[in-house]
N, C-alpha and C. Protein backbone atom coordinates (compact mmCIF):
# COMPACT_ATOMS: atom_id res chain seq x y z
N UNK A 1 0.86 -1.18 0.00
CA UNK A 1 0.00 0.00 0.00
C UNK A 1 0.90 1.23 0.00
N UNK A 2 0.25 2.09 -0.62
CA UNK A 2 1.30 3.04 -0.21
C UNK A 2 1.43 4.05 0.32
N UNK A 3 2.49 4.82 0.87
CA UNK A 3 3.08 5.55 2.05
C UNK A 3 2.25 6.18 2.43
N UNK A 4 1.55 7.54 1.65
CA UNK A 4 0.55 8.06 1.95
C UNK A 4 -0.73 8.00 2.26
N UNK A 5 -1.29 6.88 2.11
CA UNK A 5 -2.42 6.27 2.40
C UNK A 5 -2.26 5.69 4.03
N UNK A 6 -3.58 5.80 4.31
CA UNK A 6 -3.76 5.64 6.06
C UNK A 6 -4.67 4.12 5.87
N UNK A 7 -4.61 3.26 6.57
CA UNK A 7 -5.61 2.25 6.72
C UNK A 7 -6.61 2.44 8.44
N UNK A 8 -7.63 2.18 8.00
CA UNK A 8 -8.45 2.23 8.91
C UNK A 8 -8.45 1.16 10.04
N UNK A 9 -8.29 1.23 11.47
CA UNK A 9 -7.87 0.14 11.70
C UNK A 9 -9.18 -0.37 12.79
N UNK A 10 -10.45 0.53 12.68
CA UNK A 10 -11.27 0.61 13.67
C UNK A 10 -12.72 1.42 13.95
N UNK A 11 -13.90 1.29 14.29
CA UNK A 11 -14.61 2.45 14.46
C UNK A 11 -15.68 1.68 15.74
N UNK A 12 -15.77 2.11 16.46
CA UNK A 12 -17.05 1.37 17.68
C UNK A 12 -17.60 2.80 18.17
N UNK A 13 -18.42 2.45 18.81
CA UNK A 13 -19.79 3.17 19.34
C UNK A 13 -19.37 2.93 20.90
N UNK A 14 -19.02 4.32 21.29
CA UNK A 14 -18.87 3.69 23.08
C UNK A 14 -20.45 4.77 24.34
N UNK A 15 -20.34 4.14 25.01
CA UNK A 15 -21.23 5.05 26.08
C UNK A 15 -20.20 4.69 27.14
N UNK A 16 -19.35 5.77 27.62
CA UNK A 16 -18.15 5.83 28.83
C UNK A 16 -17.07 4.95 28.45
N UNK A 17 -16.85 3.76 29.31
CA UNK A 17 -15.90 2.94 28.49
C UNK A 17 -15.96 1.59 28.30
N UNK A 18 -17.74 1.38 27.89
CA UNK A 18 -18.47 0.31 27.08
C UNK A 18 -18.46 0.20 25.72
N UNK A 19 -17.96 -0.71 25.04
CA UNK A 19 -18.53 -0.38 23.48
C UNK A 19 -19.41 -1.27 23.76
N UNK A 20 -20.45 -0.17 22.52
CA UNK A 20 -21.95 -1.07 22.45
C UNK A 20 -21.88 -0.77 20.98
N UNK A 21 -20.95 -0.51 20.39
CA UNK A 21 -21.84 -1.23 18.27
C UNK A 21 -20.16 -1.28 17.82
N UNK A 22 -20.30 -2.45 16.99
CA UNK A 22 -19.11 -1.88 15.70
C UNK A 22 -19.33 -1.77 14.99
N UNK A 23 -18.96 -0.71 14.64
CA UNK A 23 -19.50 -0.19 12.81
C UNK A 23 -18.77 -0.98 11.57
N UNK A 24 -19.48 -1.10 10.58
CA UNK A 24 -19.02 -1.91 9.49
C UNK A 24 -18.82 -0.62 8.22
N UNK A 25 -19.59 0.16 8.58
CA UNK A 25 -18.82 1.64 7.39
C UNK A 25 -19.41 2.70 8.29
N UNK A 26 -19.18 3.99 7.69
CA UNK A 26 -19.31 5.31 7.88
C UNK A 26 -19.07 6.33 7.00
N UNK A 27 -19.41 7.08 7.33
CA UNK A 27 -19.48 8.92 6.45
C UNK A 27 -19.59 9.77 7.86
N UNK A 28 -18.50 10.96 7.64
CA UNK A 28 -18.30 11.75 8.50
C UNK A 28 -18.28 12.92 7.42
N UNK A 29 -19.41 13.73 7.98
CA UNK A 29 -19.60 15.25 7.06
C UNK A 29 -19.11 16.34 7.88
N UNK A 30 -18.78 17.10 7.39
CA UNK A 30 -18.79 18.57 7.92
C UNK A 30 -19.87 19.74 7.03
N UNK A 31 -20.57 20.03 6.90
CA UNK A 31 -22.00 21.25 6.98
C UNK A 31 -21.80 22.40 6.99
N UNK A 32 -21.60 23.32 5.94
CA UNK A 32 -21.48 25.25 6.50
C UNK A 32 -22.62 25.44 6.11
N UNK A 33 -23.13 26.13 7.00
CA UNK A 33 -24.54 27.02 6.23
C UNK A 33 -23.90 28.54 6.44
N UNK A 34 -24.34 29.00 5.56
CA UNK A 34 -24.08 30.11 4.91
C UNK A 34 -25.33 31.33 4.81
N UNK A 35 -25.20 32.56 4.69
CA UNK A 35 -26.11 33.67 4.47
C UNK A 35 -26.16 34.52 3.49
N UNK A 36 -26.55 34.75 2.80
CA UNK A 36 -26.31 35.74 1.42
C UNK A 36 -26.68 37.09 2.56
N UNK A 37 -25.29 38.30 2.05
CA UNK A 37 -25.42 39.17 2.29
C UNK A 37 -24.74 40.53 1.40
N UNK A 38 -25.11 40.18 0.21
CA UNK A 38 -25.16 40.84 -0.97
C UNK A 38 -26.14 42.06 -0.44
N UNK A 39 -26.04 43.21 -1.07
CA UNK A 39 -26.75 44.53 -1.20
C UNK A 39 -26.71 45.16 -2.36
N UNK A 40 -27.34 46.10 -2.43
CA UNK A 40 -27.56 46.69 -4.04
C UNK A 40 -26.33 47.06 -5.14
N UNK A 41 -25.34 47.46 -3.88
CA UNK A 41 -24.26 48.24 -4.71
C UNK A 41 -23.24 47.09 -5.08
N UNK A 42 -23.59 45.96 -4.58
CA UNK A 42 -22.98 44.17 -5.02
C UNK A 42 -22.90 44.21 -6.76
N UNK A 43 -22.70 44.70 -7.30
CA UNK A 43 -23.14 44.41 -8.75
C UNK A 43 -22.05 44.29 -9.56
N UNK A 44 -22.40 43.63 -10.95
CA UNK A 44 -21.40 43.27 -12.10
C UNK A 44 -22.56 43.71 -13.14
N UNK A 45 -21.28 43.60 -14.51
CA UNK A 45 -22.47 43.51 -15.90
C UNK A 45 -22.63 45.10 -15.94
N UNK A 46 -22.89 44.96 -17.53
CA UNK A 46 -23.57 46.30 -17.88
C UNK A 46 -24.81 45.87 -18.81
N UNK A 47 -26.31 45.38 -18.87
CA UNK A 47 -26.87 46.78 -17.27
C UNK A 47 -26.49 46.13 -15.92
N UNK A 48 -26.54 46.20 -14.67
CA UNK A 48 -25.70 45.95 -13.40
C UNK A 48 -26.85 44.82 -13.29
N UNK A 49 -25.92 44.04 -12.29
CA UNK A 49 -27.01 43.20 -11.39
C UNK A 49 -26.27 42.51 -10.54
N UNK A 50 -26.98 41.87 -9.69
CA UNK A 50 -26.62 41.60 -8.28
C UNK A 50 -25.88 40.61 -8.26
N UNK A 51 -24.02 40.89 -7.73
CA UNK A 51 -23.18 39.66 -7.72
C UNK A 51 -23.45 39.29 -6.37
N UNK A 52 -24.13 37.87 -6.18
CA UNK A 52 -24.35 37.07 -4.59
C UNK A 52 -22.78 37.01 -4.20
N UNK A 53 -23.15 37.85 -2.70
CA UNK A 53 -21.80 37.57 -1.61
C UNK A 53 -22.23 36.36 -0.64
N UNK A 54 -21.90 35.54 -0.04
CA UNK A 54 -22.14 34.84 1.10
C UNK A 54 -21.28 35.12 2.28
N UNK A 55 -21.48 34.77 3.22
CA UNK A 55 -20.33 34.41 4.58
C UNK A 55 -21.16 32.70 5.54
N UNK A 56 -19.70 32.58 5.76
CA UNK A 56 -20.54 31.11 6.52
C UNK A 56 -20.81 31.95 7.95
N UNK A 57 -22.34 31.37 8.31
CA UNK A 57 -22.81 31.26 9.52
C UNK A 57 -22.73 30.32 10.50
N UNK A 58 -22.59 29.11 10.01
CA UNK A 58 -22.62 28.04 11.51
C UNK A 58 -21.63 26.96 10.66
N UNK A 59 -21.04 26.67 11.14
CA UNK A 59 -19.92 24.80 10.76
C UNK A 59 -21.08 23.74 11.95
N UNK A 60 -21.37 22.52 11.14
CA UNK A 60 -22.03 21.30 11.84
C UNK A 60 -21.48 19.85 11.18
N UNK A 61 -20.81 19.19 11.97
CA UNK A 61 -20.18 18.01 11.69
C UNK A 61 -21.37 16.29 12.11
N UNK A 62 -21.19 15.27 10.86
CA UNK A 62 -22.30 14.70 11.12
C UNK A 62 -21.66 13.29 10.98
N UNK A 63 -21.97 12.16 11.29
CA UNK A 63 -21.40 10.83 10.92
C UNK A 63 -22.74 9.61 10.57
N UNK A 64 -22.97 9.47 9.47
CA UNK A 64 -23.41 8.11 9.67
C UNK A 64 -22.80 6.91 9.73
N UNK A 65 -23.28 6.02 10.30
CA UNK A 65 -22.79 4.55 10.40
C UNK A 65 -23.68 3.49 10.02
N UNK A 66 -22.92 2.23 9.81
CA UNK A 66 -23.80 1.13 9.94
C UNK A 66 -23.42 0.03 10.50
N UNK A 67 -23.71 -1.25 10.41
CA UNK A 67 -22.93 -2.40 11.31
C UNK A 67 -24.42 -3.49 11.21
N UNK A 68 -23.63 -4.41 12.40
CA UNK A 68 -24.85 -5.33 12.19
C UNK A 68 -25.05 -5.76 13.45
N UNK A 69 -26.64 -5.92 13.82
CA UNK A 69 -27.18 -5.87 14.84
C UNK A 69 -27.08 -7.24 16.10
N UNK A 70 -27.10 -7.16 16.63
CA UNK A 70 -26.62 -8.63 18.03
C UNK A 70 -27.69 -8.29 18.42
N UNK A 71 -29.02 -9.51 18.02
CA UNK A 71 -29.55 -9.98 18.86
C UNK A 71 -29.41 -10.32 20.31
N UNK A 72 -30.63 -10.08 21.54
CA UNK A 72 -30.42 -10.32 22.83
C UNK A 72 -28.89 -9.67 23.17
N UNK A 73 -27.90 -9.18 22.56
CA UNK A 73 -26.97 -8.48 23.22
C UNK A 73 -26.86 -7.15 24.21
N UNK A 74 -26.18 -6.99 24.89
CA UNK A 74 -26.74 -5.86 26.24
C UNK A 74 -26.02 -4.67 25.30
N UNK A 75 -24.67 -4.76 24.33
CA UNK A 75 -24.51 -3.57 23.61
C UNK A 75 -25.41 -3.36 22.56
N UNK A 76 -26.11 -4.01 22.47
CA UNK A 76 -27.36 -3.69 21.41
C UNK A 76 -28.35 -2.81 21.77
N UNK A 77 -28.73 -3.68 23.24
CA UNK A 77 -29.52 -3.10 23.86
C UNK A 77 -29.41 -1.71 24.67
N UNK A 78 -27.92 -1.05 24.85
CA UNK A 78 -27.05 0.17 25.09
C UNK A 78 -27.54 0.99 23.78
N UNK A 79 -27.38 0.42 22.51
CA UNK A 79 -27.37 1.39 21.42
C UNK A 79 -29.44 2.34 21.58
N UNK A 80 -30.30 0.91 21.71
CA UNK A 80 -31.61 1.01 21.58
C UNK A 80 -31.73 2.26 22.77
N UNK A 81 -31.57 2.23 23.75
CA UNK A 81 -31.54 2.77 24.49
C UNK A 81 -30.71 4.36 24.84
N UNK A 82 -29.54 4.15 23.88
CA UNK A 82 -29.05 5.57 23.49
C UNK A 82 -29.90 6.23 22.45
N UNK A 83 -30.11 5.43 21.63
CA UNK A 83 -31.25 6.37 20.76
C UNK A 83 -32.77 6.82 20.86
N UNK A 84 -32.94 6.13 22.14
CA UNK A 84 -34.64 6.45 22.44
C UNK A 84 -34.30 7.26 23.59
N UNK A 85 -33.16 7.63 23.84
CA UNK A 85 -32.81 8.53 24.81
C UNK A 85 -32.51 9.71 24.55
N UNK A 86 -31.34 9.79 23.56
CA UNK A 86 -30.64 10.78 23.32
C UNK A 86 -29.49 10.88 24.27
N UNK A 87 -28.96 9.64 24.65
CA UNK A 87 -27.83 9.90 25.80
C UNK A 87 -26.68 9.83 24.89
N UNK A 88 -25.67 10.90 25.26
CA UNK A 88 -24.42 10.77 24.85
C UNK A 88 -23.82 9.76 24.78
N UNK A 89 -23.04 9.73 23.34
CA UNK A 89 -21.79 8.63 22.87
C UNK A 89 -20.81 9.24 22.04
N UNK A 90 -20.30 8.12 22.40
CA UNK A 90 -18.47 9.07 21.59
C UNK A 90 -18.44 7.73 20.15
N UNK A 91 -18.40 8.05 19.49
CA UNK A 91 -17.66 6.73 17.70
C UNK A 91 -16.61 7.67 18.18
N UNK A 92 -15.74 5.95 18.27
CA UNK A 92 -14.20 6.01 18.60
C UNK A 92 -14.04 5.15 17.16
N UNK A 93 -12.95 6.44 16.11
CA UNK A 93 -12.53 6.10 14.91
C UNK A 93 -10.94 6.14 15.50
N UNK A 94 -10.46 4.65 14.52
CA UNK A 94 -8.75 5.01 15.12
C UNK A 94 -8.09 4.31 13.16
N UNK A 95 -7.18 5.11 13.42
CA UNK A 95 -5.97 4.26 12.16
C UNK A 95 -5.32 3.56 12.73
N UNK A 96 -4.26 2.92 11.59
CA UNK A 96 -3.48 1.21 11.91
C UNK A 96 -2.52 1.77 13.17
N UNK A 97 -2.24 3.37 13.12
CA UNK A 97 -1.40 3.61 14.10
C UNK A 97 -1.70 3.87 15.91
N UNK A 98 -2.90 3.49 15.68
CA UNK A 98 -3.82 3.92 17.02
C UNK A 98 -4.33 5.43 17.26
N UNK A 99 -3.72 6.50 16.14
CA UNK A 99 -4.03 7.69 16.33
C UNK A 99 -6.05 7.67 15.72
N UNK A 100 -6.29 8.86 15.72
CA UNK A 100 -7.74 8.86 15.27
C UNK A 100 -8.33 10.19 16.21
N UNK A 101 -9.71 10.07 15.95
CA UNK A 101 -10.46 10.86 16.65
C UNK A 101 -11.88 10.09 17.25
N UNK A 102 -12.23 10.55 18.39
CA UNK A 102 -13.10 10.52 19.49
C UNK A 102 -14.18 11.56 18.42
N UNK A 103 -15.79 11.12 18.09
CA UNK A 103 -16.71 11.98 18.16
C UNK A 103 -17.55 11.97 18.76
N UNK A 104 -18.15 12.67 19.96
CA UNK A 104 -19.10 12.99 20.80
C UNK A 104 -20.12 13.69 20.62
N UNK A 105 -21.58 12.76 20.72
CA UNK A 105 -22.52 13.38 20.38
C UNK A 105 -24.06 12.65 20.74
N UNK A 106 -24.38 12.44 19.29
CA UNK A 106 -26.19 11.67 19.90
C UNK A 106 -26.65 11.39 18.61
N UNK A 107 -27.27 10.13 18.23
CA UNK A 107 -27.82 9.52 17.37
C UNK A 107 -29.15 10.94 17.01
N UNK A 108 -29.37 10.88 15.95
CA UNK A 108 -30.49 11.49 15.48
C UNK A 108 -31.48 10.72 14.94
N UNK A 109 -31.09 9.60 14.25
CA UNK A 109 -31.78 8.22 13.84
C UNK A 109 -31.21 7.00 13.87
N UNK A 110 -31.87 5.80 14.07
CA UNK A 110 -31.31 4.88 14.00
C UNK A 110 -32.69 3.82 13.40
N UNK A 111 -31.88 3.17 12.22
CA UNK A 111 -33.13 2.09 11.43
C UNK A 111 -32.53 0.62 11.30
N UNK A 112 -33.05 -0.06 11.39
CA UNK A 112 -33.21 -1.83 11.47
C UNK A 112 -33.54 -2.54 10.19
N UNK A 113 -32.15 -2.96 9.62
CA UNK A 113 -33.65 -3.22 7.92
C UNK A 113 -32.80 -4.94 8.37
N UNK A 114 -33.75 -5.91 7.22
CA UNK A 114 -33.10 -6.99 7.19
C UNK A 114 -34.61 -7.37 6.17
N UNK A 115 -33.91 -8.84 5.45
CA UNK A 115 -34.98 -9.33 4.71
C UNK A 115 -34.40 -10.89 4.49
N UNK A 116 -35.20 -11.63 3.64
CA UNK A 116 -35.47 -13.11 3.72
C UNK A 116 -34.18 -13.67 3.03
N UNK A 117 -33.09 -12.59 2.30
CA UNK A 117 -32.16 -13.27 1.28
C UNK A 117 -31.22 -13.02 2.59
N UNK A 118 -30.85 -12.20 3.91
CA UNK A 118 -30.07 -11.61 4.86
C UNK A 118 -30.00 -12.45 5.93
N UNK A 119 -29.05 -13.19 6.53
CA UNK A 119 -28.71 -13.99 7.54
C UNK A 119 -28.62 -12.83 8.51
N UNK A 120 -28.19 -12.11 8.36
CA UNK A 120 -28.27 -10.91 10.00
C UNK A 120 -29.02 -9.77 9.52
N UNK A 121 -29.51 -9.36 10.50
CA UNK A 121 -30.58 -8.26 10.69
C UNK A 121 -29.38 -7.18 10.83
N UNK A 122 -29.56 -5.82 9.70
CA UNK A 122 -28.54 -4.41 9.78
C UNK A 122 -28.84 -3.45 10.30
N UNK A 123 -28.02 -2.94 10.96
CA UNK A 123 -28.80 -1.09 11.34
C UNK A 123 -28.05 -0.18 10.40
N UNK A 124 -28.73 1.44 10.41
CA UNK A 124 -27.99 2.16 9.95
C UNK A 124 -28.03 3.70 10.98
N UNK A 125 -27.57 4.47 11.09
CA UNK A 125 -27.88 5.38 12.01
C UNK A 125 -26.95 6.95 11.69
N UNK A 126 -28.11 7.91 11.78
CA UNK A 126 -27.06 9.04 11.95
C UNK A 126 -26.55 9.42 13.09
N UNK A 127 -25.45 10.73 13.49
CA UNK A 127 -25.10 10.99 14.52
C UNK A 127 -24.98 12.12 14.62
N UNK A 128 -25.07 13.38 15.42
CA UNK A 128 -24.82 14.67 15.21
C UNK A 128 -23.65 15.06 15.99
N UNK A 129 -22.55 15.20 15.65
CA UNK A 129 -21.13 15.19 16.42
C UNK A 129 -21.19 16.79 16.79
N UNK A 130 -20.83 16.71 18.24
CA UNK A 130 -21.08 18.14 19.01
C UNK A 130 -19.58 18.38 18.98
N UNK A 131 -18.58 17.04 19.50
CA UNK A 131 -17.05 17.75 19.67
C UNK A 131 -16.16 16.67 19.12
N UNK A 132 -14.93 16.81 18.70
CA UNK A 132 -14.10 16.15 17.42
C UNK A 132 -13.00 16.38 18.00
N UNK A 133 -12.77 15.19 19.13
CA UNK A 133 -11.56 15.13 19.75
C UNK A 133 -9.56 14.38 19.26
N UNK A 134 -9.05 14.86 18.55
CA UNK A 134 -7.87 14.18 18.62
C UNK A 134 -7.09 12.88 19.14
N UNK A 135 -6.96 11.47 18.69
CA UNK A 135 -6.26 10.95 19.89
C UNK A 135 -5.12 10.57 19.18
N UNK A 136 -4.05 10.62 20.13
CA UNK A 136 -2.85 10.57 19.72
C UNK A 136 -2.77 9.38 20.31
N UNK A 137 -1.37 8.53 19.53
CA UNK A 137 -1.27 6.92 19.90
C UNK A 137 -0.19 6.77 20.76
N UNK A 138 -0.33 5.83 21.97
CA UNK A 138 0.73 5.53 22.99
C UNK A 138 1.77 5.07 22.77
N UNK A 139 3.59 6.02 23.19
CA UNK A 139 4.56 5.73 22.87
C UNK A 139 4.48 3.85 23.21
């Protein structure tokens, strides 16, 4: 593989220092919303017209995941329960080097699909990441 490329070496779902899911993929977004604040004298062109200015207003960072569900399991039953709650969890993402980041936050959804061709029942779930912690890996 090569040099520049990172391998993934990890991603779980913790509540304190329980894991209750492992994820089998993910998407981690980052979100600007933005404001048009263009005014009249904004203009281009002859006859004039209005060149749109923006500025970002808010940055919001988001992760979905997915994985596969454990029946009768108590981290299953941690996840069900974080999401009908809204109780804080951290997705602990790490590389082959142990470095990575901690995201802390709260499920916004979480769905259950499975069907008759599927030996395991899947979830999929979003997350709304409040803080995007650094971890550095132990000498």
């Amino acid at each position: 593989m090569p040099t520049d490329r990172r391998r993934v070496a990890g991603f779980t779902a913790a509540i304190g220092d329980d894991d209750i899911a492992v994820i089998l993929g993910y998407e981690i977004a980052t979100e600007i919303s933005e404001e048009e604040v263009s005014g009249l004298a904004d203009t281009v062109g002859d006859p004039p017209i209005i060149s749109e200015q923006y500025l970002a207003q808010s940055v919001g960072k988001t992760a979905a995941v997915n994985g596969i569900s454990v029946v009768d399991d108590t981290g299953q039953a941690a996840v069900d329960t974080a999401v009908s709650t809204g109780a804080v969890v951290t997705l602990k993402y790490r590389y082959d080097d142990d470095s990575g980041y901690d995201l802390t936050g709260f499920f916004t959804n979480h769905t259950r699909t499975g069907d008759k061709g599927e030996a395991t029942e899947k979830f999929s779930a979003n997350f709304r990441v409040n803080s995007k912690t650094a971890v550095v890996p132990s000498p």
